[in-house]
C-alpha atoms as a PDB file:
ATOM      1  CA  UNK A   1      -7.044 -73.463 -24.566  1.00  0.00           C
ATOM      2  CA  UNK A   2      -9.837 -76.221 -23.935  1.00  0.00           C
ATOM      3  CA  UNK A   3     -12.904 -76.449 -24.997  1.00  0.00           C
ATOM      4  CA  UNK A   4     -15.474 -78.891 -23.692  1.00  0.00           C
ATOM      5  CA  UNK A   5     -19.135 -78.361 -25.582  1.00  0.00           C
ATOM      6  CA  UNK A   6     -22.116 -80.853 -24.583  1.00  0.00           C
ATOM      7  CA  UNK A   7     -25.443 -81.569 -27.068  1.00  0.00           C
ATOM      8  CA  UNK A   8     -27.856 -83.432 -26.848  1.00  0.00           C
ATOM      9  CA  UNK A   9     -29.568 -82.558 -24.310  1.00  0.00           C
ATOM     10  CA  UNK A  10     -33.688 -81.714 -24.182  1.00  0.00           C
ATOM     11  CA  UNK A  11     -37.177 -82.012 -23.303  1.00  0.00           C
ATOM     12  CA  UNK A  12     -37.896 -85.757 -23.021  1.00  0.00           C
ATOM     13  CA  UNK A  13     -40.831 -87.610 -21.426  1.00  0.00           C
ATOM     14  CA  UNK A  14     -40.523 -90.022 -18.814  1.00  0.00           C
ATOM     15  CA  UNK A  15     -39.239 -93.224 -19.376  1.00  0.00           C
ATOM     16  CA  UNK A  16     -37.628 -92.043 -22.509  1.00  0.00           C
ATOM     17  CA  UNK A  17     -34.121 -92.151 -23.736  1.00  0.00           C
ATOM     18  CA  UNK A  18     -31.206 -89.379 -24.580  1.00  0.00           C
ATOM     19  CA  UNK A  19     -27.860 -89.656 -25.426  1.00  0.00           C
ATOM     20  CA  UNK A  20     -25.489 -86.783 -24.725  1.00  0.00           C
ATOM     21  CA  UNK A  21     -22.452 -86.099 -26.009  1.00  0.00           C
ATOM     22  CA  UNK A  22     -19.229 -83.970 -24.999  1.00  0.00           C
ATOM     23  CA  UNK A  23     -16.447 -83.215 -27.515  1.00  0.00           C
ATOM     24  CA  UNK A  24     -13.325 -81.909 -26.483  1.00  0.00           C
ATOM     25  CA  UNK A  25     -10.967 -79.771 -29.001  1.00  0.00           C
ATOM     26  CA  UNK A  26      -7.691 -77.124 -28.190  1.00  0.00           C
ATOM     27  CA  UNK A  27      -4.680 -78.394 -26.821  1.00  0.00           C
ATOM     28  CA  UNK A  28      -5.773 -81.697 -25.120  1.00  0.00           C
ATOM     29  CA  UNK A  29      -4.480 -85.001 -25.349  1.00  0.00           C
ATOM     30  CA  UNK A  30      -7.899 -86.458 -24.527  1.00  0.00           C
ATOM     31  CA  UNK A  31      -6.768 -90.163 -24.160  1.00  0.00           C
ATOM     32  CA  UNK A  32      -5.286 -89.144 -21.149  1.00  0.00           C
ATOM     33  CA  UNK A  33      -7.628 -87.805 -19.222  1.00  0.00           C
ATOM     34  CA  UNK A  34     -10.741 -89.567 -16.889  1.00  0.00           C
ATOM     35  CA  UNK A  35     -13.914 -87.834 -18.273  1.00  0.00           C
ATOM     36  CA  UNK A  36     -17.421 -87.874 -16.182  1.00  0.00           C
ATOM     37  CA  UNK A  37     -20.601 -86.038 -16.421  1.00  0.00           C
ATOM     38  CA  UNK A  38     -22.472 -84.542 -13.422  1.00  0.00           C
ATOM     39  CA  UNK A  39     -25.444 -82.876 -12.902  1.00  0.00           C
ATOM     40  CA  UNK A  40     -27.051 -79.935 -10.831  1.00  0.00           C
ATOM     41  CA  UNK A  41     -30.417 -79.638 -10.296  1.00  0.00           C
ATOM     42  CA  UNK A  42     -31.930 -75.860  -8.711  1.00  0.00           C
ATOM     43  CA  UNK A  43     -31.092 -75.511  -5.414  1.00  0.00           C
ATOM     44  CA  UNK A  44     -28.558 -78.316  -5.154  1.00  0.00           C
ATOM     45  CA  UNK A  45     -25.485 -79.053  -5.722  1.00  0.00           C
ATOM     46  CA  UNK A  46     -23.564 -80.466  -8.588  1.00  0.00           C
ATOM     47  CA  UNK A  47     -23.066 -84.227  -7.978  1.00  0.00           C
ATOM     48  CA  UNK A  48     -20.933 -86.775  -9.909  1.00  0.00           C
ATOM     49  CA  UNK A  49     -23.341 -88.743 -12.533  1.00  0.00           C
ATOM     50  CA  UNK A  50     -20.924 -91.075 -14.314  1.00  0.00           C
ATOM     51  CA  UNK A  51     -17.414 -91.319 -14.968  1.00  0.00           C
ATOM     52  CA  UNK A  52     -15.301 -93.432 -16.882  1.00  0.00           C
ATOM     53  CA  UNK A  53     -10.960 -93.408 -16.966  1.00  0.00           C
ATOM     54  CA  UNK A  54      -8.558 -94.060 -19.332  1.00  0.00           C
ATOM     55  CA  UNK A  55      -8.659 -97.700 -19.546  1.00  0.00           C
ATOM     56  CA  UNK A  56     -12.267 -97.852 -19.586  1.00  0.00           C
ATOM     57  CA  UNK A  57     -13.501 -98.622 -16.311  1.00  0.00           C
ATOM     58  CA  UNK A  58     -16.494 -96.959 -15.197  1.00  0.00           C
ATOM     59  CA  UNK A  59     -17.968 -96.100 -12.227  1.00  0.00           C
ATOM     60  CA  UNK A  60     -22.071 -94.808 -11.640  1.00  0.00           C
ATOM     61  CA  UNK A  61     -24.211 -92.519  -8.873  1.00  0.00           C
ATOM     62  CA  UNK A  62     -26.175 -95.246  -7.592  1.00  0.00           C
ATOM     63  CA  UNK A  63     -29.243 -93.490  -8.562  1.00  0.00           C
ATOM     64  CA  UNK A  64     -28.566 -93.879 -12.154  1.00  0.00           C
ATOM     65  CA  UNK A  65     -27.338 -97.375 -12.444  1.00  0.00           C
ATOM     66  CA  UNK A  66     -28.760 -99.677 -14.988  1.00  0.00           C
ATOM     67  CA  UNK A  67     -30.333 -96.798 -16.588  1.00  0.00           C
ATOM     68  CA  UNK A  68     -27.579 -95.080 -17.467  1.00  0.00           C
ATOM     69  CA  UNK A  69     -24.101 -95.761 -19.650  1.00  0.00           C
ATOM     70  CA  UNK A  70     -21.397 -93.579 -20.219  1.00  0.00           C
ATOM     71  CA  UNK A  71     -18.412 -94.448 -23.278  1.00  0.00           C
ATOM     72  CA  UNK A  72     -15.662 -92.571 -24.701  1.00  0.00           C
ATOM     73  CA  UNK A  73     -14.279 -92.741 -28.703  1.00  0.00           C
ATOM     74  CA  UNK A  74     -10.679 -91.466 -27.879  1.00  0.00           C
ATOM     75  CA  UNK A  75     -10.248 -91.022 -31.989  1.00  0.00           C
ATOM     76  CA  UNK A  76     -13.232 -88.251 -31.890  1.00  0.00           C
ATOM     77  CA  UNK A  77     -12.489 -86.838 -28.620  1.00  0.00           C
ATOM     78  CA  UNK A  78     -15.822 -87.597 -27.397  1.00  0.00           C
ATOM     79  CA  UNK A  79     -17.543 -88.946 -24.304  1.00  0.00           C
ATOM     80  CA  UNK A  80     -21.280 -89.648 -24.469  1.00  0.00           C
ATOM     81  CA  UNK A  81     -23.783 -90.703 -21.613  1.00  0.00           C
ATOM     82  CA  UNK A  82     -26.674 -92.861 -23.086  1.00  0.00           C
ATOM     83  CA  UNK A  83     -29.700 -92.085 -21.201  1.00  0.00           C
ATOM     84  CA  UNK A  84     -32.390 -94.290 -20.941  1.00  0.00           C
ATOM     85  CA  UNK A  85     -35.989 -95.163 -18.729  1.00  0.00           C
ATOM     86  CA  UNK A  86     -35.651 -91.081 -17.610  1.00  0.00           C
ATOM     87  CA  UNK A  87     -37.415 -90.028 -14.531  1.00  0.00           C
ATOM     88  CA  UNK A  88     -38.343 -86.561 -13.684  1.00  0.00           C
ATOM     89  CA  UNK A  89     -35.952 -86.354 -11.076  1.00  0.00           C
ATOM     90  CA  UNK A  90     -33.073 -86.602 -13.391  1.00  0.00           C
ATOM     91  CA  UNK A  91     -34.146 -82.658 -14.912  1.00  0.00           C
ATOM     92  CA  UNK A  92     -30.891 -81.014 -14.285  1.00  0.00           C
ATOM     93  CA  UNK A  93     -27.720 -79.455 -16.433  1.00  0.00           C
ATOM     94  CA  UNK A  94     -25.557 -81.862 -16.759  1.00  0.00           C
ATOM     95  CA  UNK A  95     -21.833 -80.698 -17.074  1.00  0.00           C
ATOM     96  CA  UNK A  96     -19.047 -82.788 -18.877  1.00  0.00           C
ATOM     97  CA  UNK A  97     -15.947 -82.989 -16.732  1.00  0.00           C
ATOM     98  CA  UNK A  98     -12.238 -83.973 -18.009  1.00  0.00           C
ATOM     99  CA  UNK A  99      -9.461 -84.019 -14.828  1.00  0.00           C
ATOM    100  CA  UNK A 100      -5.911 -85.440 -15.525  1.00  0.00           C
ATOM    101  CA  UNK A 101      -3.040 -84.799 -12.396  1.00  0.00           C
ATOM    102  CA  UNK A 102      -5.094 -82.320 -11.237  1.00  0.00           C
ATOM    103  CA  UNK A 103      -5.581 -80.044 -14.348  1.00  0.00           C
ATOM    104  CA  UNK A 104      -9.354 -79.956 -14.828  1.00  0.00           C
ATOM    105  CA  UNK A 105     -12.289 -78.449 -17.695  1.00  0.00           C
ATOM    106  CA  UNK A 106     -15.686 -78.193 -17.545  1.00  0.00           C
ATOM    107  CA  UNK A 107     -18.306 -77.677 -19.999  1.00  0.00           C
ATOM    108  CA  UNK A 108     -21.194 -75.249 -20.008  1.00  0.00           C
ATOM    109  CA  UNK A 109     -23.565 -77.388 -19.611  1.00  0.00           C
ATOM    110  CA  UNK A 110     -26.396 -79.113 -21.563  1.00  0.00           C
ATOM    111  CA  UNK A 111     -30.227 -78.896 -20.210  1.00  0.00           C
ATOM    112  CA  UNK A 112     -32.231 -82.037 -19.422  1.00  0.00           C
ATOM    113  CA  UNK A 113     -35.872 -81.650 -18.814  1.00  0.00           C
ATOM    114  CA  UNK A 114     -37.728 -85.080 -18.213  1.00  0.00           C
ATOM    115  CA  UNK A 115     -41.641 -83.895 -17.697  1.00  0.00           C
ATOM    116  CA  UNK A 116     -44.849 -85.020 -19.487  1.00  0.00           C
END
């Protein structure tokens, strides 16, 4: 069984910052697997945010670039997505994701609300 559990996610004001975070526990080898965090906002659907693979290389929605910034600590089983200069049109849940070969988990989801 795995479990993927986001935090961090809240009411922010924009052009603020939040960092989310996504730990991973059960039977997972988490080194091995490419992690990414999308997003769904009402009445869309869920679209890739960031992602980043085992060596490190990352890839961004070009909406989000040079605002956003994903990482992984592979010794705390852990991906995070720093984000920063927030516009309300990033208010979504935003879902971790870990695939390897197919095999795939999702989280349940963290809320992100950026409104003043």
């Amino acid at each position: 069984q795995v479990q993927l559990v986001e935090s961090g996610g809240g009411l922010v004001q924009p052009g603020g910052s939040l960092r989310l975070s996504c730990a991973a526990s059960g039977t997972i080898n988490f080194s091995i697997y490419t992690m990414a965090w999308y997003r769904q906002a009402p009445g869309t659907q869920r679209e890739l945010v960031a992602r980043i693979n085992t060596s490190g290389w990352t890839n961004y929605a070009d909406s989000v670039k040079g605002r956003f910034t994903i990482s992984r600590d592979n010794a705390k089983n852990t991906v995070y997505l720093q984000m920063n200069s927030l516009k309300p049109e990033d208010t979504a849940v935003y879902y971790c994701n870990a695939i390897f070969r197919g095999r795939q988990y999702w989280g349940q989801g963290t809320q992100v609300t950026v409104s003043s």
